[in-house]
PDB file of N, CA and C in Angstrom:
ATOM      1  N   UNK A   1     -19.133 -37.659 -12.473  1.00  0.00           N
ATOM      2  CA  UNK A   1     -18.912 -37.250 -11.093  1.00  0.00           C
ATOM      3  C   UNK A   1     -17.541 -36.593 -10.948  1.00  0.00           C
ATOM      4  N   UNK A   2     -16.615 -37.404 -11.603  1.00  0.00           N
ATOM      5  CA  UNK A   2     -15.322 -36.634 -11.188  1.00  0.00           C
ATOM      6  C   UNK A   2     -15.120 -35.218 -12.218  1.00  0.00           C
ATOM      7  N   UNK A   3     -15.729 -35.112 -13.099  1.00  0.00           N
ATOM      8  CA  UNK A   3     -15.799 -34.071 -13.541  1.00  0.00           C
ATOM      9  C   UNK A   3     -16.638 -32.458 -12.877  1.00  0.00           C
ATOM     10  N   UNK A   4     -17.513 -32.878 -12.208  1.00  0.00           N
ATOM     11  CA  UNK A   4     -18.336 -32.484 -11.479  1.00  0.00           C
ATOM     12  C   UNK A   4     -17.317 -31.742 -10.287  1.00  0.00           C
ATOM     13  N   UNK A   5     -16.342 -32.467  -9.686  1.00  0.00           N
ATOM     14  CA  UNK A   5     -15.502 -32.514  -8.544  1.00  0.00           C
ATOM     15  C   UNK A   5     -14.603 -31.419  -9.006  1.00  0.00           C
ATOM     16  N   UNK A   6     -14.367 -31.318 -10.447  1.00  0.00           N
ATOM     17  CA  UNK A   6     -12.737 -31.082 -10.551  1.00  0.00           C
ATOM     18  C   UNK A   6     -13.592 -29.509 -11.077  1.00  0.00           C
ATOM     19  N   UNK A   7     -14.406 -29.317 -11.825  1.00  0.00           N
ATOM     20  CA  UNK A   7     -15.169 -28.236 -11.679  1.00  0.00           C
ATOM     21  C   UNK A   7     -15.263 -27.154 -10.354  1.00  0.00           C
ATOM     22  N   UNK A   8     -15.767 -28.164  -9.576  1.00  0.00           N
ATOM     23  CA  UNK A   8     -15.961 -27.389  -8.597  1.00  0.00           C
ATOM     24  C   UNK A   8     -14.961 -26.764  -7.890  1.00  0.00           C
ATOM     25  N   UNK A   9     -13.931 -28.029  -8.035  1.00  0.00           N
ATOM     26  CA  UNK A   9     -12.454 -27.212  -7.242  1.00  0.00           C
ATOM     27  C   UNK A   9     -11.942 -25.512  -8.073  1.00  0.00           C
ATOM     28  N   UNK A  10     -12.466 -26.342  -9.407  1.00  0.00           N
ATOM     29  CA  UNK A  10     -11.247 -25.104 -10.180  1.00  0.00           C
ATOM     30  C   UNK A  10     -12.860 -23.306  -9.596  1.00  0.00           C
ATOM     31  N   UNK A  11     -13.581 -23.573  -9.334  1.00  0.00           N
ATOM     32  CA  UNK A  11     -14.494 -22.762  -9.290  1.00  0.00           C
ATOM     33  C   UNK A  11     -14.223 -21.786  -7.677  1.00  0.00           C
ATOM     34  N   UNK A  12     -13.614 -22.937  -7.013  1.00  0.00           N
ATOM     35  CA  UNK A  12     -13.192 -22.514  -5.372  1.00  0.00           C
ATOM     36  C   UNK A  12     -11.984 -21.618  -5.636  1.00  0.00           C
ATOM     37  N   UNK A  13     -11.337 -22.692  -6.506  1.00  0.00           N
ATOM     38  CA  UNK A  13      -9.719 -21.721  -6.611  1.00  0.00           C
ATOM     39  C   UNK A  13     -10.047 -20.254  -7.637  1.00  0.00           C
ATOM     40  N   UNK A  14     -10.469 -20.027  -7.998  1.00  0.00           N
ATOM     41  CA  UNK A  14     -11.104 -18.762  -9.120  1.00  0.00           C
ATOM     42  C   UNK A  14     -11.524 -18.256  -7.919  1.00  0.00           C
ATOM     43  N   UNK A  15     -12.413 -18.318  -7.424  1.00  0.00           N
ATOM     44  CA  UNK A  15     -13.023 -17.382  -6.230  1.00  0.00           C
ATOM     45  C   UNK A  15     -12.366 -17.063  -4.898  1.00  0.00           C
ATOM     46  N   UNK A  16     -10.896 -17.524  -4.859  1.00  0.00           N
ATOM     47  CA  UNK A  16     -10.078 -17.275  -3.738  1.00  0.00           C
ATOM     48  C   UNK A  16      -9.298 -16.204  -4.317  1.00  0.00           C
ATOM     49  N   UNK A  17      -8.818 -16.634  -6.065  1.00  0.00           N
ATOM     50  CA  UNK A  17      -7.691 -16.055  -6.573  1.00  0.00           C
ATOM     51  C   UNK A  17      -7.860 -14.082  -6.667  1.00  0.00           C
ATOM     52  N   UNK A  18      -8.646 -13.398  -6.261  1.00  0.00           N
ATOM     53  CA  UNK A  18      -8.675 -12.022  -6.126  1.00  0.00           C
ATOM     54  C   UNK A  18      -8.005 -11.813  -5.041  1.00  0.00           C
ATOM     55  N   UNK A  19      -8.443 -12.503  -3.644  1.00  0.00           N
ATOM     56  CA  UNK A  19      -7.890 -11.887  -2.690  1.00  0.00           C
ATOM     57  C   UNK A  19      -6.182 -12.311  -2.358  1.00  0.00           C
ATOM     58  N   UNK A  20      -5.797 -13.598  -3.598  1.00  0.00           N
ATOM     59  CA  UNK A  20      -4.503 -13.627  -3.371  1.00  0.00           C
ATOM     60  C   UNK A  20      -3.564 -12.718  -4.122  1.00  0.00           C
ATOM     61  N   UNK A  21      -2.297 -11.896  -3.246  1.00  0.00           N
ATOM     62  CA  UNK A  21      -1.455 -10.921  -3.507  1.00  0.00           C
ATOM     63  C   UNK A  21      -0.613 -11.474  -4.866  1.00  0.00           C
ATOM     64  N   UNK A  22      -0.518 -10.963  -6.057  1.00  0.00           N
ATOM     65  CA  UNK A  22       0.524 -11.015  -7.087  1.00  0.00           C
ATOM     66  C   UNK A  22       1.409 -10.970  -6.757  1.00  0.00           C
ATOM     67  N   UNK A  23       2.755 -11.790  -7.525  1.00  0.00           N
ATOM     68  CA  UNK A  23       4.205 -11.227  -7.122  1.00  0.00           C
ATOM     69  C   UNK A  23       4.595  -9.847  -7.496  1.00  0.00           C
ATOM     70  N   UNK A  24       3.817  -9.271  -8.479  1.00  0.00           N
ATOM     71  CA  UNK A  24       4.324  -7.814  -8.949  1.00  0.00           C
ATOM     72  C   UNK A  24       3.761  -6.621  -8.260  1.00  0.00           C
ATOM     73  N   UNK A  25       2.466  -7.390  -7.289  1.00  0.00           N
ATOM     74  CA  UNK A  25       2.151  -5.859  -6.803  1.00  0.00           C
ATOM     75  C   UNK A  25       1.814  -6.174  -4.678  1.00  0.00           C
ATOM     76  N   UNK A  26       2.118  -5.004  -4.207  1.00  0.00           N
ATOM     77  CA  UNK A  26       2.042  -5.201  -2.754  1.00  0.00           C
ATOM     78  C   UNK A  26       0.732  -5.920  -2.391  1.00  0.00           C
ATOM     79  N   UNK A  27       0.717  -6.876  -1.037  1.00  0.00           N
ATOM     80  CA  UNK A  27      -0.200  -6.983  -0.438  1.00  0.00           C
ATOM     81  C   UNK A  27      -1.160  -6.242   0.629  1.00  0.00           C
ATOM     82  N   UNK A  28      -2.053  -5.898   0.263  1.00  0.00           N
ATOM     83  CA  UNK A  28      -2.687  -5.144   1.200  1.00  0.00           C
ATOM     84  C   UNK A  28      -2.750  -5.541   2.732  1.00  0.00           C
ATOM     85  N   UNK A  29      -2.474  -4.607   3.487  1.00  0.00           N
ATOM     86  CA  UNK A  29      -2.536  -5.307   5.006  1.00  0.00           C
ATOM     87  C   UNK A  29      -1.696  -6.029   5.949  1.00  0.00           C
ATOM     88  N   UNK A  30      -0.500  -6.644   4.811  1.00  0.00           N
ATOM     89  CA  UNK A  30       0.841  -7.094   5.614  1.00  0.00           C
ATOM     90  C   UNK A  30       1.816  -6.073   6.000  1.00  0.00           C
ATOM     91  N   UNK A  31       2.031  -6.236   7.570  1.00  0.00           N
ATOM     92  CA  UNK A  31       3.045  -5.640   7.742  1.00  0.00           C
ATOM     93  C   UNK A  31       4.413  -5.957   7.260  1.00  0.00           C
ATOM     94  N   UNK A  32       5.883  -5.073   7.341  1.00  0.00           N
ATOM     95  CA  UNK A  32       6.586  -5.409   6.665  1.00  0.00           C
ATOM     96  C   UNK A  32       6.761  -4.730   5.213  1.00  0.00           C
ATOM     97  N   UNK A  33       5.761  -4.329   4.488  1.00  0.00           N
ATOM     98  CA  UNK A  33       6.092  -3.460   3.007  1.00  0.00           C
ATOM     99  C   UNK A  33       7.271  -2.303   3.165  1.00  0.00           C
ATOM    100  N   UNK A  34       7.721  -2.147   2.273  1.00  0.00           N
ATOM    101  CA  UNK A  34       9.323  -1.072   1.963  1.00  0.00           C
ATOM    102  C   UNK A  34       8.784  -0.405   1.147  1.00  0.00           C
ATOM    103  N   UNK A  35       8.774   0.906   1.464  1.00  0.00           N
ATOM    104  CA  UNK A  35       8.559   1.520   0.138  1.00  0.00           C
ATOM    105  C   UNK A  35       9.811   3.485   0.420  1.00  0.00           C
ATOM    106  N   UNK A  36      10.475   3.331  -0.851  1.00  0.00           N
ATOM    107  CA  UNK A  36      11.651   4.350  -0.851  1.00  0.00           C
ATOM    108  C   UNK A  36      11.416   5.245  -1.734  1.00  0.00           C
ATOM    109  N   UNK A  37      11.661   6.267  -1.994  1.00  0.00           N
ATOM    110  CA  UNK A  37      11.248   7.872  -2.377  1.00  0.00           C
ATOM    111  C   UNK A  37      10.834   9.045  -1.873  1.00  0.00           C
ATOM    112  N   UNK A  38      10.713  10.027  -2.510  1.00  0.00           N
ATOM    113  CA  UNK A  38      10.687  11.609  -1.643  1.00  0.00           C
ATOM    114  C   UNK A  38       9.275  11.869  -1.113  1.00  0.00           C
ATOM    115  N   UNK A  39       9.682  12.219   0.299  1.00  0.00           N
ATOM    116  CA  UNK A  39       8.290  13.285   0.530  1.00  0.00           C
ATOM    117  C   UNK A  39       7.709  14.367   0.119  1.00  0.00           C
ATOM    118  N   UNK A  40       6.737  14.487  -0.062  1.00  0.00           N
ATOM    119  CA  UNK A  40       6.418  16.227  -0.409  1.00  0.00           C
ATOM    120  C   UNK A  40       5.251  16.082   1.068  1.00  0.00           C
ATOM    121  N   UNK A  41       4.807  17.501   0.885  1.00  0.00           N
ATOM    122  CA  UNK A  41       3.782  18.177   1.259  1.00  0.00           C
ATOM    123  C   UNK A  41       2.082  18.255   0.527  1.00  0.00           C
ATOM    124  N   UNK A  42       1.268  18.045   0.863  1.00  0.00           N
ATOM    125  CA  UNK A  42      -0.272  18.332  -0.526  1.00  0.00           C
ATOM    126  C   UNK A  42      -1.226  18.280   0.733  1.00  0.00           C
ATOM    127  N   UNK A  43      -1.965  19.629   0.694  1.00  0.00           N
ATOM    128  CA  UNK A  43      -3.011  19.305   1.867  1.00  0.00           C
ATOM    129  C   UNK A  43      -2.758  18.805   2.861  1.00  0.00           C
ATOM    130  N   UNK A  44      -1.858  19.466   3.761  1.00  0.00           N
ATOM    131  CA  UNK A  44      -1.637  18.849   5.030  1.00  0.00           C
ATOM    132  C   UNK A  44      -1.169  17.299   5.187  1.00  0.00           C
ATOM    133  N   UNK A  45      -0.878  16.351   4.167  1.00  0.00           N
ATOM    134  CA  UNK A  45      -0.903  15.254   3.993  1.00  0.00           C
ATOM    135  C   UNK A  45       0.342  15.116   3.652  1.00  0.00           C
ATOM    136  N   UNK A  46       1.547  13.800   4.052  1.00  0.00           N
ATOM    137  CA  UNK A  46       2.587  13.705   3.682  1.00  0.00           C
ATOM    138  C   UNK A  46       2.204  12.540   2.790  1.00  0.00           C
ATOM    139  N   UNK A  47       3.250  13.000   1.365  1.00  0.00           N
ATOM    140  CA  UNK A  47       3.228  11.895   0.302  1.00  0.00           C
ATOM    141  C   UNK A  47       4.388  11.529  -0.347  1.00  0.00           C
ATOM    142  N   UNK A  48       4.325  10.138  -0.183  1.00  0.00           N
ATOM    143  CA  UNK A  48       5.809   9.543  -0.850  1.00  0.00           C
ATOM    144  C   UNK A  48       5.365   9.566  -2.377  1.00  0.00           C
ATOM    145  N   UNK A  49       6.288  10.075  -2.880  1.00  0.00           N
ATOM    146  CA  UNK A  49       7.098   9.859  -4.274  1.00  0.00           C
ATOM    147  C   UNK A  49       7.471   9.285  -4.322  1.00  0.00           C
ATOM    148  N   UNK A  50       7.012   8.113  -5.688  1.00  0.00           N
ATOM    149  CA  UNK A  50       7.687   6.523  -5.842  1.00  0.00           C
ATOM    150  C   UNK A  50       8.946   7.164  -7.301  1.00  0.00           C
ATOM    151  N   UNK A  51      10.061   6.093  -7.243  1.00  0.00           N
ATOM    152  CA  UNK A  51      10.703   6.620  -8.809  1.00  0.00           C
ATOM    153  C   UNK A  51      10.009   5.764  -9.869  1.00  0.00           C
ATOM    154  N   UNK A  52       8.835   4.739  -9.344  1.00  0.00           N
ATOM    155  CA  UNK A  52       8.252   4.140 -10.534  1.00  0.00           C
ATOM    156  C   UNK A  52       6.926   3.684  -9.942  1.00  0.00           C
ATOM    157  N   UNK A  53       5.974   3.879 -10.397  1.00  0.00           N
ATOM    158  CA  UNK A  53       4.646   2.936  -9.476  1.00  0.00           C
ATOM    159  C   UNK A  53       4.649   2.050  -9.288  1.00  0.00           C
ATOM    160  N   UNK A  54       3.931   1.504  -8.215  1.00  0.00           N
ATOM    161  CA  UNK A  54       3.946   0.279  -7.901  1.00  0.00           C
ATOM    162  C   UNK A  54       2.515  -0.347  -7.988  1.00  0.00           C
ATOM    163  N   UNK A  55       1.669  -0.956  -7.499  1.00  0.00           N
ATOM    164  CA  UNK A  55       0.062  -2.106  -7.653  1.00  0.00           C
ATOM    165  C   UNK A  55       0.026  -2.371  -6.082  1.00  0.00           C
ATOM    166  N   UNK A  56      -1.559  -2.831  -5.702  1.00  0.00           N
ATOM    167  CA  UNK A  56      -1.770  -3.068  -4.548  1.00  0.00           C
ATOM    168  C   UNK A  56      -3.154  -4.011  -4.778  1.00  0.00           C
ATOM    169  N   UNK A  57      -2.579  -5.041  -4.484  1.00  0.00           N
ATOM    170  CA  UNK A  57      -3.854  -5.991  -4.278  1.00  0.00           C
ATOM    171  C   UNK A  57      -4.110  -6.331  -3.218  1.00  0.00           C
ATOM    172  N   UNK A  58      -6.070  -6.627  -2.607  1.00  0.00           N
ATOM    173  CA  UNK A  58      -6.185  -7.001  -1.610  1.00  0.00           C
ATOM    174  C   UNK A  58      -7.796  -7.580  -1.866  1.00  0.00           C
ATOM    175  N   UNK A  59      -8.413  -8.046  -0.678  1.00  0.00           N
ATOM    176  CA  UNK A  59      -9.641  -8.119  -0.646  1.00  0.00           C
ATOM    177  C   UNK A  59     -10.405  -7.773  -0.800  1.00  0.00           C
ATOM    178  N   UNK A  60     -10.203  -6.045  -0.102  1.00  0.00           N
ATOM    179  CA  UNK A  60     -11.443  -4.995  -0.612  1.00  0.00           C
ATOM    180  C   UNK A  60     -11.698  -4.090  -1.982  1.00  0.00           C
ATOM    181  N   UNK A  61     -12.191  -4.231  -2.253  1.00  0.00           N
ATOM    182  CA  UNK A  61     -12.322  -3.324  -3.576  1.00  0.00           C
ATOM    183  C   UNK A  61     -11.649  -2.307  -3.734  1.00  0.00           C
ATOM    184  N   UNK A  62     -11.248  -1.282  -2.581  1.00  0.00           N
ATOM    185  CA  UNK A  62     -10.525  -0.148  -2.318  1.00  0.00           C
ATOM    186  C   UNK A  62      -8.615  -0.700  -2.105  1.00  0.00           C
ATOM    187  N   UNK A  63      -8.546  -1.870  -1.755  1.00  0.00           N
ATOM    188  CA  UNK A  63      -7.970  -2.138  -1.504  1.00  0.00           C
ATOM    189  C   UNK A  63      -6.891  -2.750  -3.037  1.00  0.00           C
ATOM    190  N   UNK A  64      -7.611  -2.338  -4.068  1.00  0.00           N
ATOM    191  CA  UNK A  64      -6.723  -2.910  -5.410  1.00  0.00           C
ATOM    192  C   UNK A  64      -6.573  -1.918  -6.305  1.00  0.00           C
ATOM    193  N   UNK A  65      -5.405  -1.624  -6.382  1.00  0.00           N
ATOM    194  CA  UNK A  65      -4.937  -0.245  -7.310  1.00  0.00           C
ATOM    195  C   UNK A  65      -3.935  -0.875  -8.069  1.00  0.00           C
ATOM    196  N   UNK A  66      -4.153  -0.436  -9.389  1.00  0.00           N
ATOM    197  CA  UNK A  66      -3.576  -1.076 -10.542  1.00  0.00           C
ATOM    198  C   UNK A  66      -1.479  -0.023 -10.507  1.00  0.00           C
ATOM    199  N   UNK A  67      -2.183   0.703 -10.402  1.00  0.00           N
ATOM    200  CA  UNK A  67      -0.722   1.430 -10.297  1.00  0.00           C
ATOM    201  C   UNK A  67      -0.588   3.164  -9.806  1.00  0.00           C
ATOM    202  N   UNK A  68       0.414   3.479  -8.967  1.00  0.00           N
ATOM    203  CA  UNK A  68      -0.235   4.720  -8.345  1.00  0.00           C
ATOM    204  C   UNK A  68       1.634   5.109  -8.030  1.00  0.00           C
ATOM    205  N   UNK A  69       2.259   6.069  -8.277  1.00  0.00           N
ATOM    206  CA  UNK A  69       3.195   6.509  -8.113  1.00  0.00           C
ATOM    207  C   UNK A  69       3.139   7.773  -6.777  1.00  0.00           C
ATOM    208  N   UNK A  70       2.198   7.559  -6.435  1.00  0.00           N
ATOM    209  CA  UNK A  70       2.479   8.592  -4.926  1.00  0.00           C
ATOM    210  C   UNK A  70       1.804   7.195  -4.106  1.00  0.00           C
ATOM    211  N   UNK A  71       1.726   7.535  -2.503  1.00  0.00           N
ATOM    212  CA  UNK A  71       1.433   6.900  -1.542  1.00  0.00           C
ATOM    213  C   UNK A  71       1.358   7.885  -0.318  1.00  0.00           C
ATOM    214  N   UNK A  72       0.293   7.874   0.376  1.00  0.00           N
ATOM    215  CA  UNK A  72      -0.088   8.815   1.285  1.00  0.00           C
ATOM    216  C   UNK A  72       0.351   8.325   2.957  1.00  0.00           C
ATOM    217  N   UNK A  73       1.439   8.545   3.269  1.00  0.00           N
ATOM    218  CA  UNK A  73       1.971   8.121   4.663  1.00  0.00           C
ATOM    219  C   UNK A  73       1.487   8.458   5.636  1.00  0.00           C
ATOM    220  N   UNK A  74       1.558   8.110   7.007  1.00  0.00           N
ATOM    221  CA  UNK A  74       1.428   8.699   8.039  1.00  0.00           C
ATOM    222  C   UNK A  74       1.548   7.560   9.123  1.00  0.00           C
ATOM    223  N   UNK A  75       1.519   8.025  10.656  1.00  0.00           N
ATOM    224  CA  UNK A  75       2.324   7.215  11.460  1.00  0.00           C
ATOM    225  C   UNK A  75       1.410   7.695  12.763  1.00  0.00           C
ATOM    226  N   UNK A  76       0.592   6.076  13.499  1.00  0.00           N
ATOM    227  CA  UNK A  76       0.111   6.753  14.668  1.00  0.00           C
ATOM    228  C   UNK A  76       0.512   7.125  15.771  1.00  0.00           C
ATOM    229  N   UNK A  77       1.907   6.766  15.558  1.00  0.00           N
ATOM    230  CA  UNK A  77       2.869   7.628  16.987  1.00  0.00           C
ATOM    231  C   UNK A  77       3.341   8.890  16.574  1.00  0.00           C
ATOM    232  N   UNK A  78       3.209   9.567  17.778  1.00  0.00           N
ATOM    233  CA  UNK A  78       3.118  10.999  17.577  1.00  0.00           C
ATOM    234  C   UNK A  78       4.477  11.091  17.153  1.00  0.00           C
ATOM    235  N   UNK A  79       5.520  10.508  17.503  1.00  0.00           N
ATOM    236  CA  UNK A  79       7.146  10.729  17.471  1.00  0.00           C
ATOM    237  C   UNK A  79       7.490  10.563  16.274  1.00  0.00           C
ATOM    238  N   UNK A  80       6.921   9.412  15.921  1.00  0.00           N
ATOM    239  CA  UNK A  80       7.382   9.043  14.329  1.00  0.00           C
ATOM    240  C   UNK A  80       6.379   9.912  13.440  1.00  0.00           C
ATOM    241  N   UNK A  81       5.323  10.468  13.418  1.00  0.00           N
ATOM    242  CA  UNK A  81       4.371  11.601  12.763  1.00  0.00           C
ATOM    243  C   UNK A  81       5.589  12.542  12.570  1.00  0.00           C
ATOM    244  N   UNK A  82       6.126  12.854  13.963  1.00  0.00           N
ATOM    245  CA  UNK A  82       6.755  14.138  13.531  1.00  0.00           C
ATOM    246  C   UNK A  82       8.522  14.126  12.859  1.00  0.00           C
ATOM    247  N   UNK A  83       8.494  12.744  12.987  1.00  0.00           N
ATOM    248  CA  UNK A  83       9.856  12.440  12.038  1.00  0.00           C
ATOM    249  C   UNK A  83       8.963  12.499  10.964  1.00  0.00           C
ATOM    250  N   UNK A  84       8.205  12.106  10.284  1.00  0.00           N
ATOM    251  CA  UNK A  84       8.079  11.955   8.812  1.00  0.00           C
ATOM    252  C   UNK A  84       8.026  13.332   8.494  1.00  0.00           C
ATOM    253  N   UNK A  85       7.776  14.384   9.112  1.00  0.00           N
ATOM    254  CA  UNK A  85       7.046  15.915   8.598  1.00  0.00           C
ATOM    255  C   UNK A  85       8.530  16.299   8.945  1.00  0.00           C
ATOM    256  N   UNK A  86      10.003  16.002   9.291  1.00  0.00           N
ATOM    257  CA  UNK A  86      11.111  16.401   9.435  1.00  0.00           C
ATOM    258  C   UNK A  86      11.564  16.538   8.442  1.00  0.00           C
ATOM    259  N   UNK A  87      11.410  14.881   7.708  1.00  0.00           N
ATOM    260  CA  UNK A  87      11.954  14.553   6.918  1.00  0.00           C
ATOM    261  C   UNK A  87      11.220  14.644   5.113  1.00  0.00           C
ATOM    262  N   UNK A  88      10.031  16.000   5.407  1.00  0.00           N
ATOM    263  CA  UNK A  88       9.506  16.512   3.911  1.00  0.00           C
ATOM    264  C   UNK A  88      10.469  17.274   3.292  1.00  0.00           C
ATOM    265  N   UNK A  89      10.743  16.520   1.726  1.00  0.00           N
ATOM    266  CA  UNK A  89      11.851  17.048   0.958  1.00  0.00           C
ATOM    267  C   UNK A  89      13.086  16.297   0.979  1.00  0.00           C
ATOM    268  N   UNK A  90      12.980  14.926   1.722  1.00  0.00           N
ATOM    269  CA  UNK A  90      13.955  14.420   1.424  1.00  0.00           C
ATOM    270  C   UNK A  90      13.916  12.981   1.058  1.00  0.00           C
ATOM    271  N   UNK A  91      14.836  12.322   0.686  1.00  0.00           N
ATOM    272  CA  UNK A  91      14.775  10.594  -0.189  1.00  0.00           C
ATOM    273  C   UNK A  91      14.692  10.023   1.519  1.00  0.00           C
ATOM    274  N   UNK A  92      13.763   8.861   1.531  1.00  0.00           N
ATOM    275  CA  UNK A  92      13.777   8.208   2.735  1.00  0.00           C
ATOM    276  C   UNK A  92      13.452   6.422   2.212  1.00  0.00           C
ATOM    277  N   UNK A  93      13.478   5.819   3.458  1.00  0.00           N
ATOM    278  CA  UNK A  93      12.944   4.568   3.434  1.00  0.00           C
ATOM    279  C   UNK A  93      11.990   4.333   4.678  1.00  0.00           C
ATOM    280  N   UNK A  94      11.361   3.367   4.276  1.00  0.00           N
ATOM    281  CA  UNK A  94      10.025   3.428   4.791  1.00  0.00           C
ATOM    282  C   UNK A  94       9.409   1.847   5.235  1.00  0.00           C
ATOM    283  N   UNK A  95       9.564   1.420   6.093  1.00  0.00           N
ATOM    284  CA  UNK A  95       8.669   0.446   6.424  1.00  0.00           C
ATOM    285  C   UNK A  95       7.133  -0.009   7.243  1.00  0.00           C
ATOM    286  N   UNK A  96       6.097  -0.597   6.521  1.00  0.00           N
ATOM    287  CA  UNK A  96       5.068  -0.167   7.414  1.00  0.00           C
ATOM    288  C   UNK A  96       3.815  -1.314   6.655  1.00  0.00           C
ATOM    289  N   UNK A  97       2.469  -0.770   6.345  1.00  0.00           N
ATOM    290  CA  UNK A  97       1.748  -1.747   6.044  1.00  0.00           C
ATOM    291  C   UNK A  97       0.899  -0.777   4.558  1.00  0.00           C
ATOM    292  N   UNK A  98       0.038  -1.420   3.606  1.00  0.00           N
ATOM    293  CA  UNK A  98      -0.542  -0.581   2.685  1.00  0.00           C
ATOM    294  C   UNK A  98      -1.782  -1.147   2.953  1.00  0.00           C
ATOM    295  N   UNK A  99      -3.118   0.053   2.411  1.00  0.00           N
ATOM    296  CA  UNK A  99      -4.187  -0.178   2.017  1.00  0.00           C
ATOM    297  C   UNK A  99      -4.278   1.003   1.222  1.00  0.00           C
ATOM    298  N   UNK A 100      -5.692   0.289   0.404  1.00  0.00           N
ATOM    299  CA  UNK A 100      -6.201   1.421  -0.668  1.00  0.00           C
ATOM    300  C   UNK A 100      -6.688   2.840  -0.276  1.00  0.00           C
ATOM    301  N   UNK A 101      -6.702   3.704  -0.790  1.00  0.00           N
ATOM    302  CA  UNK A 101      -7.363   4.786   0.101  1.00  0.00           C
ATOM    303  C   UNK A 101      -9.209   4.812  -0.294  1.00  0.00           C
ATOM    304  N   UNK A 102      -9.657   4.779   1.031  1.00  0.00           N
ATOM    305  CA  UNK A 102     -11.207   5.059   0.716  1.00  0.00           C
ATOM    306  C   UNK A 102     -12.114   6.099   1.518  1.00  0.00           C
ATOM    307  N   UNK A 103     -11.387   7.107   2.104  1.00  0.00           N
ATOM    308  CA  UNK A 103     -12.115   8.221   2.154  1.00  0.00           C
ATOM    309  C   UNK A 103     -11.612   9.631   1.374  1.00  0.00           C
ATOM    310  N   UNK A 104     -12.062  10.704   1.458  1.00  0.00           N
ATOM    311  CA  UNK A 104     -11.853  11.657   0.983  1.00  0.00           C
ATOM    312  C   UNK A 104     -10.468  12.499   1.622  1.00  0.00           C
ATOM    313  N   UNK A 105     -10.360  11.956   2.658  1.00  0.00           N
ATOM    314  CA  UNK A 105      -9.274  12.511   3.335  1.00  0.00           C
ATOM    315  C   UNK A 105      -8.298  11.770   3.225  1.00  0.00           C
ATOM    316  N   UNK A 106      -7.661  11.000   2.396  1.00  0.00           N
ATOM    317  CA  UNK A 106      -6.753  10.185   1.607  1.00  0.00           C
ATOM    318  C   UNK A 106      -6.340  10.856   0.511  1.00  0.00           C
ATOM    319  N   UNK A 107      -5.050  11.361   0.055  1.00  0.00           N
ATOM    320  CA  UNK A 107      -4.459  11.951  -0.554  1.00  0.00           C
ATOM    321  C   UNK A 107      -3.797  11.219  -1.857  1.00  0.00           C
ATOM    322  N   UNK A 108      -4.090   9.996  -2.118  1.00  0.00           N
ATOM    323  CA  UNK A 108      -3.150   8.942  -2.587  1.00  0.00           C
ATOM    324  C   UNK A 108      -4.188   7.779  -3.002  1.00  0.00           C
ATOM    325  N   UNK A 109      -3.982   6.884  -4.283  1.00  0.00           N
ATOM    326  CA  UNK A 109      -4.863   6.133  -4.272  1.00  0.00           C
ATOM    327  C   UNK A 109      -3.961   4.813  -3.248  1.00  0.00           C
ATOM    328  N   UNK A 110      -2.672   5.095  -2.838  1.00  0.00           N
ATOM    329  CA  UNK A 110      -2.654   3.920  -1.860  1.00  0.00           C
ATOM    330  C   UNK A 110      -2.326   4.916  -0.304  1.00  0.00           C
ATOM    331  N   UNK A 111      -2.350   4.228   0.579  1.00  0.00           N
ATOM    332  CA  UNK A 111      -1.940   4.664   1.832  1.00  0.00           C
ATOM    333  C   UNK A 111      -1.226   3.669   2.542  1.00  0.00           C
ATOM    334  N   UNK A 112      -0.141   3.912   3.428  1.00  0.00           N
ATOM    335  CA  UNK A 112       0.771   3.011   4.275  1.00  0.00           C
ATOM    336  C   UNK A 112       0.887   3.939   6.102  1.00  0.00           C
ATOM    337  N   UNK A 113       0.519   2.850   6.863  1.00  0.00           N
ATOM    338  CA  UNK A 113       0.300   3.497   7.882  1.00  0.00           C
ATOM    339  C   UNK A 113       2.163   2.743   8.535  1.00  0.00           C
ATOM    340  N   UNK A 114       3.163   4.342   8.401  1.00  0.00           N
ATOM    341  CA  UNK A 114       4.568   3.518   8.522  1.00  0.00           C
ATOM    342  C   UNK A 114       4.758   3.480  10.012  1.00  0.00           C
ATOM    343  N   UNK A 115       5.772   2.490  10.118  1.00  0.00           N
ATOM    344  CA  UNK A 115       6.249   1.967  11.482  1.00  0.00           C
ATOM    345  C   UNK A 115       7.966   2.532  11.753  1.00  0.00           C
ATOM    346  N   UNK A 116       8.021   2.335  10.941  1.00  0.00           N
ATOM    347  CA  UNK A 116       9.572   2.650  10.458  1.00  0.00           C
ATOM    348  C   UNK A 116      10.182   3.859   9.427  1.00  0.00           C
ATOM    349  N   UNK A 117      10.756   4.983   9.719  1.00  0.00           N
ATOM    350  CA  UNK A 117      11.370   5.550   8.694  1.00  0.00           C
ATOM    351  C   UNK A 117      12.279   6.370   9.024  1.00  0.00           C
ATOM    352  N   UNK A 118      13.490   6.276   7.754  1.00  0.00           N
ATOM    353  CA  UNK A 118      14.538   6.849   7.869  1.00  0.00           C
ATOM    354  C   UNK A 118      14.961   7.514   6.472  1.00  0.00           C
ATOM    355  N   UNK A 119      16.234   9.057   6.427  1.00  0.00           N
ATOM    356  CA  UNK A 119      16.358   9.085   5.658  1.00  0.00           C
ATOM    357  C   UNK A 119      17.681   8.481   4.998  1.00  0.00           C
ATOM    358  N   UNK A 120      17.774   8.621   3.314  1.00  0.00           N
ATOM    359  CA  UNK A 120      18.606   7.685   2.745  1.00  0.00           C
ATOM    360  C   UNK A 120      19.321   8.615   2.110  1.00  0.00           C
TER     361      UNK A 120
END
C-alpha cells in the first residue's frame, strides 16, 4: 500500500513538473520579465536582439522554446507602441510578460507583450 501511495505521488509530481518554470529559462505569462538588447525592424514587427538567448517555459506547447535569441515586442498602448518604434536601432530595457509565438504573424519564436521600456 504505501508503495502504491508513494508511486502515485511521484506520478502527480512528474505530471505537474512541465508546467513548472526552470531557473534557467523565463516563465511564460508572468508579468515582471526584463529583457535588454537592440531593436531592429523585420516585417513591420519590432524585434529585440538578445546578446545571448534565452528559454521559455510554460504550459502550452507554444509556450516552450528551448532557446531563441530574438523576441518579438510590442505594446497595447498606443503611447508606448510608439516609443518602442522610436526607439528602433537602439540598446533598451524592457519590462513586460513572455509567451511563445503561435500564429503566423509572430516574428519571433518568443513574444513579450512590454509594459515598460526605456533606452540604455
Amino acid at each position: 500500500m504505501w508503495r502504491r501511495g508513494v508511486g502515485l505521488l511521484c506520478a502527480l509530481v512528474m505530471a505537474a513538473a512541465p508546467c513548472a518554470a526552470q531557473d534557467a529559462c523565463y516563465a511564460a505569462g508572468e508579468d515582471g520579465a526584463i529583457a535588454e538588447g537592440r531593436l531592429i525592424e523585420r516585417d513591420d514587427a519590432i524585434i529585440l536582439k538578445l546578446p545571448k538567448p534565452i528559454c521559455l517555459k510554460g504550459c502550452e506547447d507554444s509556450d516552450n522554446v528551448p532557446a531563441s535569441g530574438e523576441i518579438h515586442v510590442y505594446a497595447l498602448d498606443d503611447g508606448l507602441q510608439k516609443t518602442l518604434r522610436s526607439l528602433i536601432g537602439k540598446d533598451v530595457h524592457l519590462r513586460g510578460s513572455f509567451m511563445g509565438a503561435h500564429t503566423q504573424h509572430h516574428k519571433a519564436p518568443i513574444v513579450m507583450q512590454v509594459q515598460e521600456a526605456d533606452e540604455i
